[in-house]
PDB file of N, CA and C in Angstrom:
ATOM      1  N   UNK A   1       2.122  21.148  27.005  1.00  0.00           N
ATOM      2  CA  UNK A   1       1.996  19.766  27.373  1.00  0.00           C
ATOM      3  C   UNK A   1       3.386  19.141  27.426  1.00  0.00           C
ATOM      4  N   UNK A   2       3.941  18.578  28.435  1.00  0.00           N
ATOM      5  CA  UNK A   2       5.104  17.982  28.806  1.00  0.00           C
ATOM      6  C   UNK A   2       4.954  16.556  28.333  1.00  0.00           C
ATOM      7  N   UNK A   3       5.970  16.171  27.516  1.00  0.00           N
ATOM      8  CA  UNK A   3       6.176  14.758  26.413  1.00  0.00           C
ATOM      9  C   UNK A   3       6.644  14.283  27.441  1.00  0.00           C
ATOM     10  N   UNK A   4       6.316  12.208  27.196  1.00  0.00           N
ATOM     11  CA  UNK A   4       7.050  11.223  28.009  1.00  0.00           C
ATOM     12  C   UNK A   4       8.147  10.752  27.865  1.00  0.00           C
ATOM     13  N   UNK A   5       8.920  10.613  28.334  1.00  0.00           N
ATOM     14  CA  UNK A   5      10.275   9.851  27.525  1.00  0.00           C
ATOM     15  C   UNK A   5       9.850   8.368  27.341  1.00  0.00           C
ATOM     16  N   UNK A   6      10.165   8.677  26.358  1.00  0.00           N
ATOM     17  CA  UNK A   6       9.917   6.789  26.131  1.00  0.00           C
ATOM     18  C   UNK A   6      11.199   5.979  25.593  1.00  0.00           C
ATOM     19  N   UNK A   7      11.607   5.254  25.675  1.00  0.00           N
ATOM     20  CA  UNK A   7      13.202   4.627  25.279  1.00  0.00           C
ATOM     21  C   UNK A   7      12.965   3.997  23.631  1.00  0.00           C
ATOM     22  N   UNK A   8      13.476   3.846  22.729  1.00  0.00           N
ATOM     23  CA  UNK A   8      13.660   3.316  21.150  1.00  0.00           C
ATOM     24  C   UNK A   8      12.984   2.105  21.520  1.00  0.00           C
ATOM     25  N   UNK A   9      12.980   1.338  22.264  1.00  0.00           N
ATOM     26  CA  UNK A   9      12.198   0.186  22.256  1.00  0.00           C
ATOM     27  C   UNK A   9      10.539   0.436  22.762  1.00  0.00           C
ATOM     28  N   UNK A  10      10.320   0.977  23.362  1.00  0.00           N
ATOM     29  CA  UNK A  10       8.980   1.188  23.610  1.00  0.00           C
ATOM     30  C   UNK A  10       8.505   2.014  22.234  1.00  0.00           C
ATOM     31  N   UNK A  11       9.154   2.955  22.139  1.00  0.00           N
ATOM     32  CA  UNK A  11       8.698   3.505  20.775  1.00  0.00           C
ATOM     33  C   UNK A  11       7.965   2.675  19.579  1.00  0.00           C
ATOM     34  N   UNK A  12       9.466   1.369  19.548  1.00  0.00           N
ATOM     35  CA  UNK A  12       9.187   0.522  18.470  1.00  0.00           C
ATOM     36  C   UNK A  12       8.095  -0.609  18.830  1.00  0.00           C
ATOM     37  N   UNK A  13       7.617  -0.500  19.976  1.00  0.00           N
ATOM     38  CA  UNK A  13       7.003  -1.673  20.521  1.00  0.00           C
ATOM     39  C   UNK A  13       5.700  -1.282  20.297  1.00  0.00           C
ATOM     40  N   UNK A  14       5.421  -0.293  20.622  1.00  0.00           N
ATOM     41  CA  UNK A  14       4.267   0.603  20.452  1.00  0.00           C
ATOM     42  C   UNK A  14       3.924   0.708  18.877  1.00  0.00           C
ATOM     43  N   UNK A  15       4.556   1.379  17.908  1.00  0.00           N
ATOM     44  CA  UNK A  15       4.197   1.395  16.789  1.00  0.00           C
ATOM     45  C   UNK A  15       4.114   0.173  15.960  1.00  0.00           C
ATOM     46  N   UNK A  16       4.547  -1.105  16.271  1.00  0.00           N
ATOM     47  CA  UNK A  16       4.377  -2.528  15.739  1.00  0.00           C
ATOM     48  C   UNK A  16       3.175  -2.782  16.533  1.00  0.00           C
ATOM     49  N   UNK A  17       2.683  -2.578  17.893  1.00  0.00           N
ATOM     50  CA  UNK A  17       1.093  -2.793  18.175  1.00  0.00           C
ATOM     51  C   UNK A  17       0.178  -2.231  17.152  1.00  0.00           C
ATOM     52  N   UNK A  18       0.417  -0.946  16.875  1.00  0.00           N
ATOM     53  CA  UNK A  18      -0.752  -0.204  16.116  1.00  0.00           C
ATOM     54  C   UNK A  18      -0.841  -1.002  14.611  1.00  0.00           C
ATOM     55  N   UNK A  19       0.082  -0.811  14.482  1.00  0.00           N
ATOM     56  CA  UNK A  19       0.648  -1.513  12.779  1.00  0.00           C
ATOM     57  C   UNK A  19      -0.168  -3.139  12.824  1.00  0.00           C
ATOM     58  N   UNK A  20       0.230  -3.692  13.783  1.00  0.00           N
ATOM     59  CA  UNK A  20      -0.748  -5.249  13.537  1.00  0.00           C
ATOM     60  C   UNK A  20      -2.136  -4.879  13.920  1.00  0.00           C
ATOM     61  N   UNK A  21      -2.319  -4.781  14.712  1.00  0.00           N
ATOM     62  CA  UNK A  21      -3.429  -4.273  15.374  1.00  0.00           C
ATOM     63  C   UNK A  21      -4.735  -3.369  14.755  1.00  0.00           C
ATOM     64  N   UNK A  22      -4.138  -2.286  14.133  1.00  0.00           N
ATOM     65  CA  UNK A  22      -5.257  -1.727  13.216  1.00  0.00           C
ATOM     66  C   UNK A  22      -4.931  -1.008  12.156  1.00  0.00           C
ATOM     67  N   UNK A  23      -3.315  -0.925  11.306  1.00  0.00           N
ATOM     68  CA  UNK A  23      -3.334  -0.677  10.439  1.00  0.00           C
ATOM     69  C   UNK A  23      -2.913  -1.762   9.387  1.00  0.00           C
ATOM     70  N   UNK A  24      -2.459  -2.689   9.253  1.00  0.00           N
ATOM     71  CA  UNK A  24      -1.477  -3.882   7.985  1.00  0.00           C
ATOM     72  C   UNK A  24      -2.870  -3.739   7.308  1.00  0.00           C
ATOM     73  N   UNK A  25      -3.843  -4.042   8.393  1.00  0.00           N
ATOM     74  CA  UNK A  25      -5.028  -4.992   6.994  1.00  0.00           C
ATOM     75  C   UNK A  25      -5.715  -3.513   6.171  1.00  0.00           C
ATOM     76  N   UNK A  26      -5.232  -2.710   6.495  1.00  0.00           N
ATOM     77  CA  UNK A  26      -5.800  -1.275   5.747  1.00  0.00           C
ATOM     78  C   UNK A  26      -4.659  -1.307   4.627  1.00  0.00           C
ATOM     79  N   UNK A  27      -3.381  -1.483   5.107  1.00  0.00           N
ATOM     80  CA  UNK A  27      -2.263  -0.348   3.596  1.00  0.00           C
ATOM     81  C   UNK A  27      -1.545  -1.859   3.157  1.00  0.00           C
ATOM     82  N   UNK A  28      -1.593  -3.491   3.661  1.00  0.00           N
ATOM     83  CA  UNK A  28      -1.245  -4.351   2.838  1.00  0.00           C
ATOM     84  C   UNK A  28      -1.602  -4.555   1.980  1.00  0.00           C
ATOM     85  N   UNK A  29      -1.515  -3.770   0.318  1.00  0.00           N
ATOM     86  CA  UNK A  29      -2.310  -4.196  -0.762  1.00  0.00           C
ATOM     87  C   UNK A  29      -1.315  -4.703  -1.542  1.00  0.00           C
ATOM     88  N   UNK A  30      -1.578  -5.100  -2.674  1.00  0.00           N
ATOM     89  CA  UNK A  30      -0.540  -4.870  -3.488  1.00  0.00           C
ATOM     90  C   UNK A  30       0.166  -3.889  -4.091  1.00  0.00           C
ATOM     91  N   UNK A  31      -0.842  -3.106  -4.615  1.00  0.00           N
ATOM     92  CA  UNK A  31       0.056  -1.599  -5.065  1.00  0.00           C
ATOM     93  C   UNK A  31       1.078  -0.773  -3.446  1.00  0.00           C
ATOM     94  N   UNK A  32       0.729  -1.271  -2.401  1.00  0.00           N
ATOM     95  CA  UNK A  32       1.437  -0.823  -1.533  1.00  0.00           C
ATOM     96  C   UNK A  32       2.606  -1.199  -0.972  1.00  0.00           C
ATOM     97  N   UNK A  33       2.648  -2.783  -1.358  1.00  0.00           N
ATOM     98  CA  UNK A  33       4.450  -3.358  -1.265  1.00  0.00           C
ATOM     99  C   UNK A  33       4.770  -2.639  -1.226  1.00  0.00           C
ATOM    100  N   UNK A  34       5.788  -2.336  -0.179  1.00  0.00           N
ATOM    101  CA  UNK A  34       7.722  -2.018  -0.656  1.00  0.00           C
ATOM    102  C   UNK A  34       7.399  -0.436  -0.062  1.00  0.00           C
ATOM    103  N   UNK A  35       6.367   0.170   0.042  1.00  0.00           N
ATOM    104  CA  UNK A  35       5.981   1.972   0.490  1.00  0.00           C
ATOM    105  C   UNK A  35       6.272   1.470   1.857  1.00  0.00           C
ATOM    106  N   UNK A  36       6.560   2.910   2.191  1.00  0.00           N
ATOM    107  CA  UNK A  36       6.902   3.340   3.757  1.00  0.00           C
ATOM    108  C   UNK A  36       5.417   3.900   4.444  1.00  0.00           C
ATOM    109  N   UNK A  37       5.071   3.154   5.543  1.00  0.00           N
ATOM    110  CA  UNK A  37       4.296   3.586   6.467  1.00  0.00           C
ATOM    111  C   UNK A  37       4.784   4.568   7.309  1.00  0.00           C
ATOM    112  N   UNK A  38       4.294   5.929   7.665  1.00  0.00           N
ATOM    113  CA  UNK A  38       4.971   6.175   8.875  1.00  0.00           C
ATOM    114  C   UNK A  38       4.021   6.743  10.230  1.00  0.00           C
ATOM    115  N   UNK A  39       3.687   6.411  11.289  1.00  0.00           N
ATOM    116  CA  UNK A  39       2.896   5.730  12.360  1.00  0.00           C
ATOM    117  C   UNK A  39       2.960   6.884  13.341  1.00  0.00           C
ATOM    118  N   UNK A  40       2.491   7.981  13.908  1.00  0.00           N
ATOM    119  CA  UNK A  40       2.184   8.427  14.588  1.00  0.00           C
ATOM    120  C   UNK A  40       2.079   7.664  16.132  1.00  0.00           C
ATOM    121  N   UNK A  41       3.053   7.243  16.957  1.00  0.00           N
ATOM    122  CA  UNK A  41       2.495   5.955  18.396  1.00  0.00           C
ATOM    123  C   UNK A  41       1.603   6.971  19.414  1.00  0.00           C
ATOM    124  N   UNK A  42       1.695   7.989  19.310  1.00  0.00           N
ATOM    125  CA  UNK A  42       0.525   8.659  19.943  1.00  0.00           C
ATOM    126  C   UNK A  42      -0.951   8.353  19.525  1.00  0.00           C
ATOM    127  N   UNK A  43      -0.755   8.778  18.160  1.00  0.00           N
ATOM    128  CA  UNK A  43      -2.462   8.998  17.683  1.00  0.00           C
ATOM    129  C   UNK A  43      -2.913   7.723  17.342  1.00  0.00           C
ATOM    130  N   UNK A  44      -1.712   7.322  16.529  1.00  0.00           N
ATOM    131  CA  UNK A  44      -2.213   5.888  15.674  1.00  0.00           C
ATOM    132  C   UNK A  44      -2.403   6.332  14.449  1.00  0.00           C
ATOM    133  N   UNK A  45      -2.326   7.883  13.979  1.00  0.00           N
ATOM    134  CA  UNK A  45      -2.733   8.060  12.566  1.00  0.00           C
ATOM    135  C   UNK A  45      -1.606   7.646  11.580  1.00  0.00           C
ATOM    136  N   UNK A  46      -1.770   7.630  10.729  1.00  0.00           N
ATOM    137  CA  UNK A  46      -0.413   7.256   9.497  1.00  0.00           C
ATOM    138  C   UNK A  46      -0.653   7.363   8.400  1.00  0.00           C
ATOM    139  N   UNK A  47       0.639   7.678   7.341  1.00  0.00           N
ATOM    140  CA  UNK A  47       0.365   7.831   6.079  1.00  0.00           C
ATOM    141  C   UNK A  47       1.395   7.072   5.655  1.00  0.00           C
ATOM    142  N   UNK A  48       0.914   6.772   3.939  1.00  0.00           N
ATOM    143  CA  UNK A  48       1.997   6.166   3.587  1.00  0.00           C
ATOM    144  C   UNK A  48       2.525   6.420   2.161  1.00  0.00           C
ATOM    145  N   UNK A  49       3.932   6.481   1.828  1.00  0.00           N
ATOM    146  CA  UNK A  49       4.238   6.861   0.262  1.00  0.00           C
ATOM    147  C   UNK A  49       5.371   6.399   0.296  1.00  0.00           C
ATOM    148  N   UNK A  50       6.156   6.314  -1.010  1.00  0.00           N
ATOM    149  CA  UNK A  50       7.386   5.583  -1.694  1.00  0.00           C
ATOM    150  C   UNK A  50       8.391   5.416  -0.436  1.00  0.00           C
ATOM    151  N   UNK A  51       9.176   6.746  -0.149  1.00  0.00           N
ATOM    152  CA  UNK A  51       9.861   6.817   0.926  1.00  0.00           C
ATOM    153  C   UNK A  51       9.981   7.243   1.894  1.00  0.00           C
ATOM    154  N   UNK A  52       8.650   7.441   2.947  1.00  0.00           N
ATOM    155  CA  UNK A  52       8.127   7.653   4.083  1.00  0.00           C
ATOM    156  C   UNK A  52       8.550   9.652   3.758  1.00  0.00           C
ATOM    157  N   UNK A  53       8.600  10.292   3.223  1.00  0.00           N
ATOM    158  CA  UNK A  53       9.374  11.774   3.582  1.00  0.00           C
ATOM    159  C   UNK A  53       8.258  12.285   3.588  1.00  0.00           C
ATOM    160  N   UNK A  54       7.356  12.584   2.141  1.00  0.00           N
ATOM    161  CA  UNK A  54       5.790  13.359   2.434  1.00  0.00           C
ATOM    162  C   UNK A  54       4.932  12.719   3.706  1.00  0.00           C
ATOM    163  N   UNK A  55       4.798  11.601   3.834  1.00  0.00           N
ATOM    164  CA  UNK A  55       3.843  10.859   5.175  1.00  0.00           C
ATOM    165  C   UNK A  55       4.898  11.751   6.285  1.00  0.00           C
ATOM    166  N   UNK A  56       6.203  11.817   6.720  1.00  0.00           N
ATOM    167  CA  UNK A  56       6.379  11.996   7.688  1.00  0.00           C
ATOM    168  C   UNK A  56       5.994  14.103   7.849  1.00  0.00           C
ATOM    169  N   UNK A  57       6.414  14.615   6.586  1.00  0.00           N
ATOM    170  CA  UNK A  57       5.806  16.067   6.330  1.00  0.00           C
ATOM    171  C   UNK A  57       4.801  16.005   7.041  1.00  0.00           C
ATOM    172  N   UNK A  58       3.552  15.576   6.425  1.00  0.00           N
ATOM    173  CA  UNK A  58       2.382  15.872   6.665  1.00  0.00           C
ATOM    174  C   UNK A  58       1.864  15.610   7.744  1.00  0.00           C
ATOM    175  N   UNK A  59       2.496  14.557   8.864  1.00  0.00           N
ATOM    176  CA  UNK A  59       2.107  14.265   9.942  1.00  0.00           C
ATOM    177  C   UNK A  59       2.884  15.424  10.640  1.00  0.00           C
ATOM    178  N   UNK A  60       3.774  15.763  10.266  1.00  0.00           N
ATOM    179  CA  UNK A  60       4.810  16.393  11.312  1.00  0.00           C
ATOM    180  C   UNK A  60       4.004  17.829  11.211  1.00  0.00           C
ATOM    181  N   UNK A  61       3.264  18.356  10.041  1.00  0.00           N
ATOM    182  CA  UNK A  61       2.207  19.909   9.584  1.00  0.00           C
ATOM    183  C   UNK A  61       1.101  19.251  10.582  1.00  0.00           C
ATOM    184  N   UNK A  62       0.640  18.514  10.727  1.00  0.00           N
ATOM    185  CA  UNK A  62      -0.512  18.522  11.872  1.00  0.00           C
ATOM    186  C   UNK A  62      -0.476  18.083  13.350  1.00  0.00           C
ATOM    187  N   UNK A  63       1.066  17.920  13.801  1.00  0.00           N
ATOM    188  CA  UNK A  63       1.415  17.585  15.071  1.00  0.00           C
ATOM    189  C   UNK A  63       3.027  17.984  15.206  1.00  0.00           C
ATOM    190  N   UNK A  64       3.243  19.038  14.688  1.00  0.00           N
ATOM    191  CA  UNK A  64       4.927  19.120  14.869  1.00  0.00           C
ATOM    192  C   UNK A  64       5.667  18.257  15.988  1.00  0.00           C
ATOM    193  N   UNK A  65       5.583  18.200  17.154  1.00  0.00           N
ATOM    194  CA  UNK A  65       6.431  17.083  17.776  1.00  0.00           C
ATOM    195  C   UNK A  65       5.841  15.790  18.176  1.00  0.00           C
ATOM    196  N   UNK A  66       4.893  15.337  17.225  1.00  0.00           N
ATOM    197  CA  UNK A  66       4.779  13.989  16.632  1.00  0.00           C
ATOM    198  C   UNK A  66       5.959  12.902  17.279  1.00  0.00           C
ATOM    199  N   UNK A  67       5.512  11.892  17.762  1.00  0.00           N
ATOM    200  CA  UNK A  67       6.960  10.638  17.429  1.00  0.00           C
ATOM    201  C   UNK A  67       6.035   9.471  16.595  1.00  0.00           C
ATOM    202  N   UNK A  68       6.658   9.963  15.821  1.00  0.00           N
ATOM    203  CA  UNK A  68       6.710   9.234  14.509  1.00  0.00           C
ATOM    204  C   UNK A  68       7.843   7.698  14.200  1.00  0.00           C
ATOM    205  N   UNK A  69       7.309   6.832  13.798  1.00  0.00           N
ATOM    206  CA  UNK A  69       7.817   5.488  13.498  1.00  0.00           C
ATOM    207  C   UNK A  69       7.717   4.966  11.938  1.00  0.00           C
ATOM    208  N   UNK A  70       8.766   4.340  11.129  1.00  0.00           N
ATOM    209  CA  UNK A  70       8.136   3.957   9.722  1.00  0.00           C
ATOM    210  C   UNK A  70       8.914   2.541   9.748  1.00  0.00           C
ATOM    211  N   UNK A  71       7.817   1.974   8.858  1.00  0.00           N
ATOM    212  CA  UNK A  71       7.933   0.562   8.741  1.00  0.00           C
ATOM    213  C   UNK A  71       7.863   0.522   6.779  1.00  0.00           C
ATOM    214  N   UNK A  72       8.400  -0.010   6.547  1.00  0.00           N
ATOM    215  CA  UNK A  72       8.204  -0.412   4.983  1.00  0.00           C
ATOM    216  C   UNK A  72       7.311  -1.624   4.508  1.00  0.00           C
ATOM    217  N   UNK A  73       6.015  -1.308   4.319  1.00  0.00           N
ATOM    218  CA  UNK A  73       4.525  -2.456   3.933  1.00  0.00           C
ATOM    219  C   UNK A  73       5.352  -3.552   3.269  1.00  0.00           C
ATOM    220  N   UNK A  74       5.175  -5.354   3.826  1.00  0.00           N
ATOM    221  CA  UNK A  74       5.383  -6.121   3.679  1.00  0.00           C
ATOM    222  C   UNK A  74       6.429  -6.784   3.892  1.00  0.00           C
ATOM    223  N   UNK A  75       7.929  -5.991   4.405  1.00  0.00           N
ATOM    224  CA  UNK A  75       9.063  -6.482   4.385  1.00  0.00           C
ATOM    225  C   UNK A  75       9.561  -6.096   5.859  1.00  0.00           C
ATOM    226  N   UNK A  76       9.982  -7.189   6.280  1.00  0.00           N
ATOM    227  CA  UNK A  76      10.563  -6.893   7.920  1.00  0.00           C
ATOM    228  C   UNK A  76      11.387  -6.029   8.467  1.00  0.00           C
ATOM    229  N   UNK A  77      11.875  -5.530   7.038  1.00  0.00           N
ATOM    230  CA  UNK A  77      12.983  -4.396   7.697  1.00  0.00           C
ATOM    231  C   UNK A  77      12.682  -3.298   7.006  1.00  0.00           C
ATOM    232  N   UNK A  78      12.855  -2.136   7.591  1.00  0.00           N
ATOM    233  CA  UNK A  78      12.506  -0.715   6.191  1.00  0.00           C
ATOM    234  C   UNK A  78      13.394  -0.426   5.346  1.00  0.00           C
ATOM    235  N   UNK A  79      15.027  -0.115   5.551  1.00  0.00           N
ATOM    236  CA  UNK A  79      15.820  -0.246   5.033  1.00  0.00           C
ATOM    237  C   UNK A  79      17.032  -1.644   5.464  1.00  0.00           C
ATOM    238  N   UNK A  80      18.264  -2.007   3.786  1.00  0.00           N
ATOM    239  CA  UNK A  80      18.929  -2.723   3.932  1.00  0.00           C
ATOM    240  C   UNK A  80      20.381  -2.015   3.583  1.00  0.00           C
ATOM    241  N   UNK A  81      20.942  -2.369   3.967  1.00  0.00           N
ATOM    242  CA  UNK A  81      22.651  -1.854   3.843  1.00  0.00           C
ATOM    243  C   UNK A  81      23.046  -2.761   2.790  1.00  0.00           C
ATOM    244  N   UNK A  82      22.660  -4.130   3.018  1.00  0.00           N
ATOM    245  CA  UNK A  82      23.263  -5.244   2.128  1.00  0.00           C
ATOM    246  C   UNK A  82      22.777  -5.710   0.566  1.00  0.00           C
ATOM    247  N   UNK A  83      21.621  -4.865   0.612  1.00  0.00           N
ATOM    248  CA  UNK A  83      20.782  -4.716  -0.521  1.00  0.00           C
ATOM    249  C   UNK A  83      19.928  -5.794  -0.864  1.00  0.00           C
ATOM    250  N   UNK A  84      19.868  -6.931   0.047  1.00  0.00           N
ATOM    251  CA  UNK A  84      18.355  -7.335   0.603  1.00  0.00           C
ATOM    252  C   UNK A  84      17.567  -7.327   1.004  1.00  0.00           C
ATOM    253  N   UNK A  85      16.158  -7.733   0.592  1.00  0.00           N
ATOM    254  CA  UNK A  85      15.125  -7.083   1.810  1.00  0.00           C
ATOM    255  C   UNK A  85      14.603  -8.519   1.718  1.00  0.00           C
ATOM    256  N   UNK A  86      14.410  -8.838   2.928  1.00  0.00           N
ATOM    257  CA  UNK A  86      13.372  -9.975   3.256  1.00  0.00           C
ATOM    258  C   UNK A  86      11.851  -9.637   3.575  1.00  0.00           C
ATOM    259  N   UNK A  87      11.044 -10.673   2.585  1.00  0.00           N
ATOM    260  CA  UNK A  87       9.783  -9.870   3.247  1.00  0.00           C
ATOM    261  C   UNK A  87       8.796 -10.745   4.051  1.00  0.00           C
ATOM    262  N   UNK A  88       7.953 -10.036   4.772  1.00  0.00           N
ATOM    263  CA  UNK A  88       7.053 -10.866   5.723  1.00  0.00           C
ATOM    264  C   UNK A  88       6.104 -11.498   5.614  1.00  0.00           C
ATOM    265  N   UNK A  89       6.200 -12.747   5.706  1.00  0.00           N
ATOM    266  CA  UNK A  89       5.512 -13.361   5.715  1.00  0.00           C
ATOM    267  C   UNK A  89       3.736 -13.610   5.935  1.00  0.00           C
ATOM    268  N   UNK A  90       3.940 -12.858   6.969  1.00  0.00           N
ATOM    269  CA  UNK A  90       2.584 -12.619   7.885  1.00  0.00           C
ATOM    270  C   UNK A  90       1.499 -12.442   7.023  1.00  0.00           C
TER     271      UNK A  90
END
C-alpha cells in the first residue's frame, strides 16, 4: 500500500480533529493531566501514558508505519523548553 504525503500541518490538523472530536472527552480526566496522548491520524486509535514512548511502541507493534501525533492531555503544548506549560482551557 503506497502512503500519502501529507505536509506537518495537515498531519497536525488532522490529529487535533480526532483529539476534539472523539477523543478529549474519553482521556480528559483527572488522573490523566499532564500524560501524553499519542493519535494514530489514520485510524484514530490512541493510547496514552506518562511520556507518550509505550503508547507510541504499541501503536507502532500494530501498524509499524503508523503516523502517529502526541499531544500532552490538558495543556496546549506537549513539551516546553522554558519550563512552562500553559494549560487549556477548553
Amino acid at each position: 500500500m503506497q502512503a500519502i504525503l501529507l505536509s506537518s500541518e495537515e498531519v497536525c490538523k488532522r490529529a487535533k480533529a480526532l483529539y476534539d472530536n472523539n477523543i478529549r472527552q474519553q482521556v480528559e480526566t483527572e488522573e490523566n493531566i499532564g500524560k501524553i496522548v499519542i493519535i494514530d491520524i489514520e485510524t484514530g486509535e490512541y493510547a496514552v501514558d506518562k511520556t507518550g514512548i509505550e503508547s507510541a511502541r504499541y501503536l507502532r507493534q500494530k501498524k509499524p508505519l503508523a503516523r502517529l501525533y502526541g499531544l500532552r492531555i490538558g495543556y496546549k503544548f506537549a513539551v516546553s523548553f522554558c519550563g512552562d506549560m500553559e494549560r487549556d482551557d477548553r
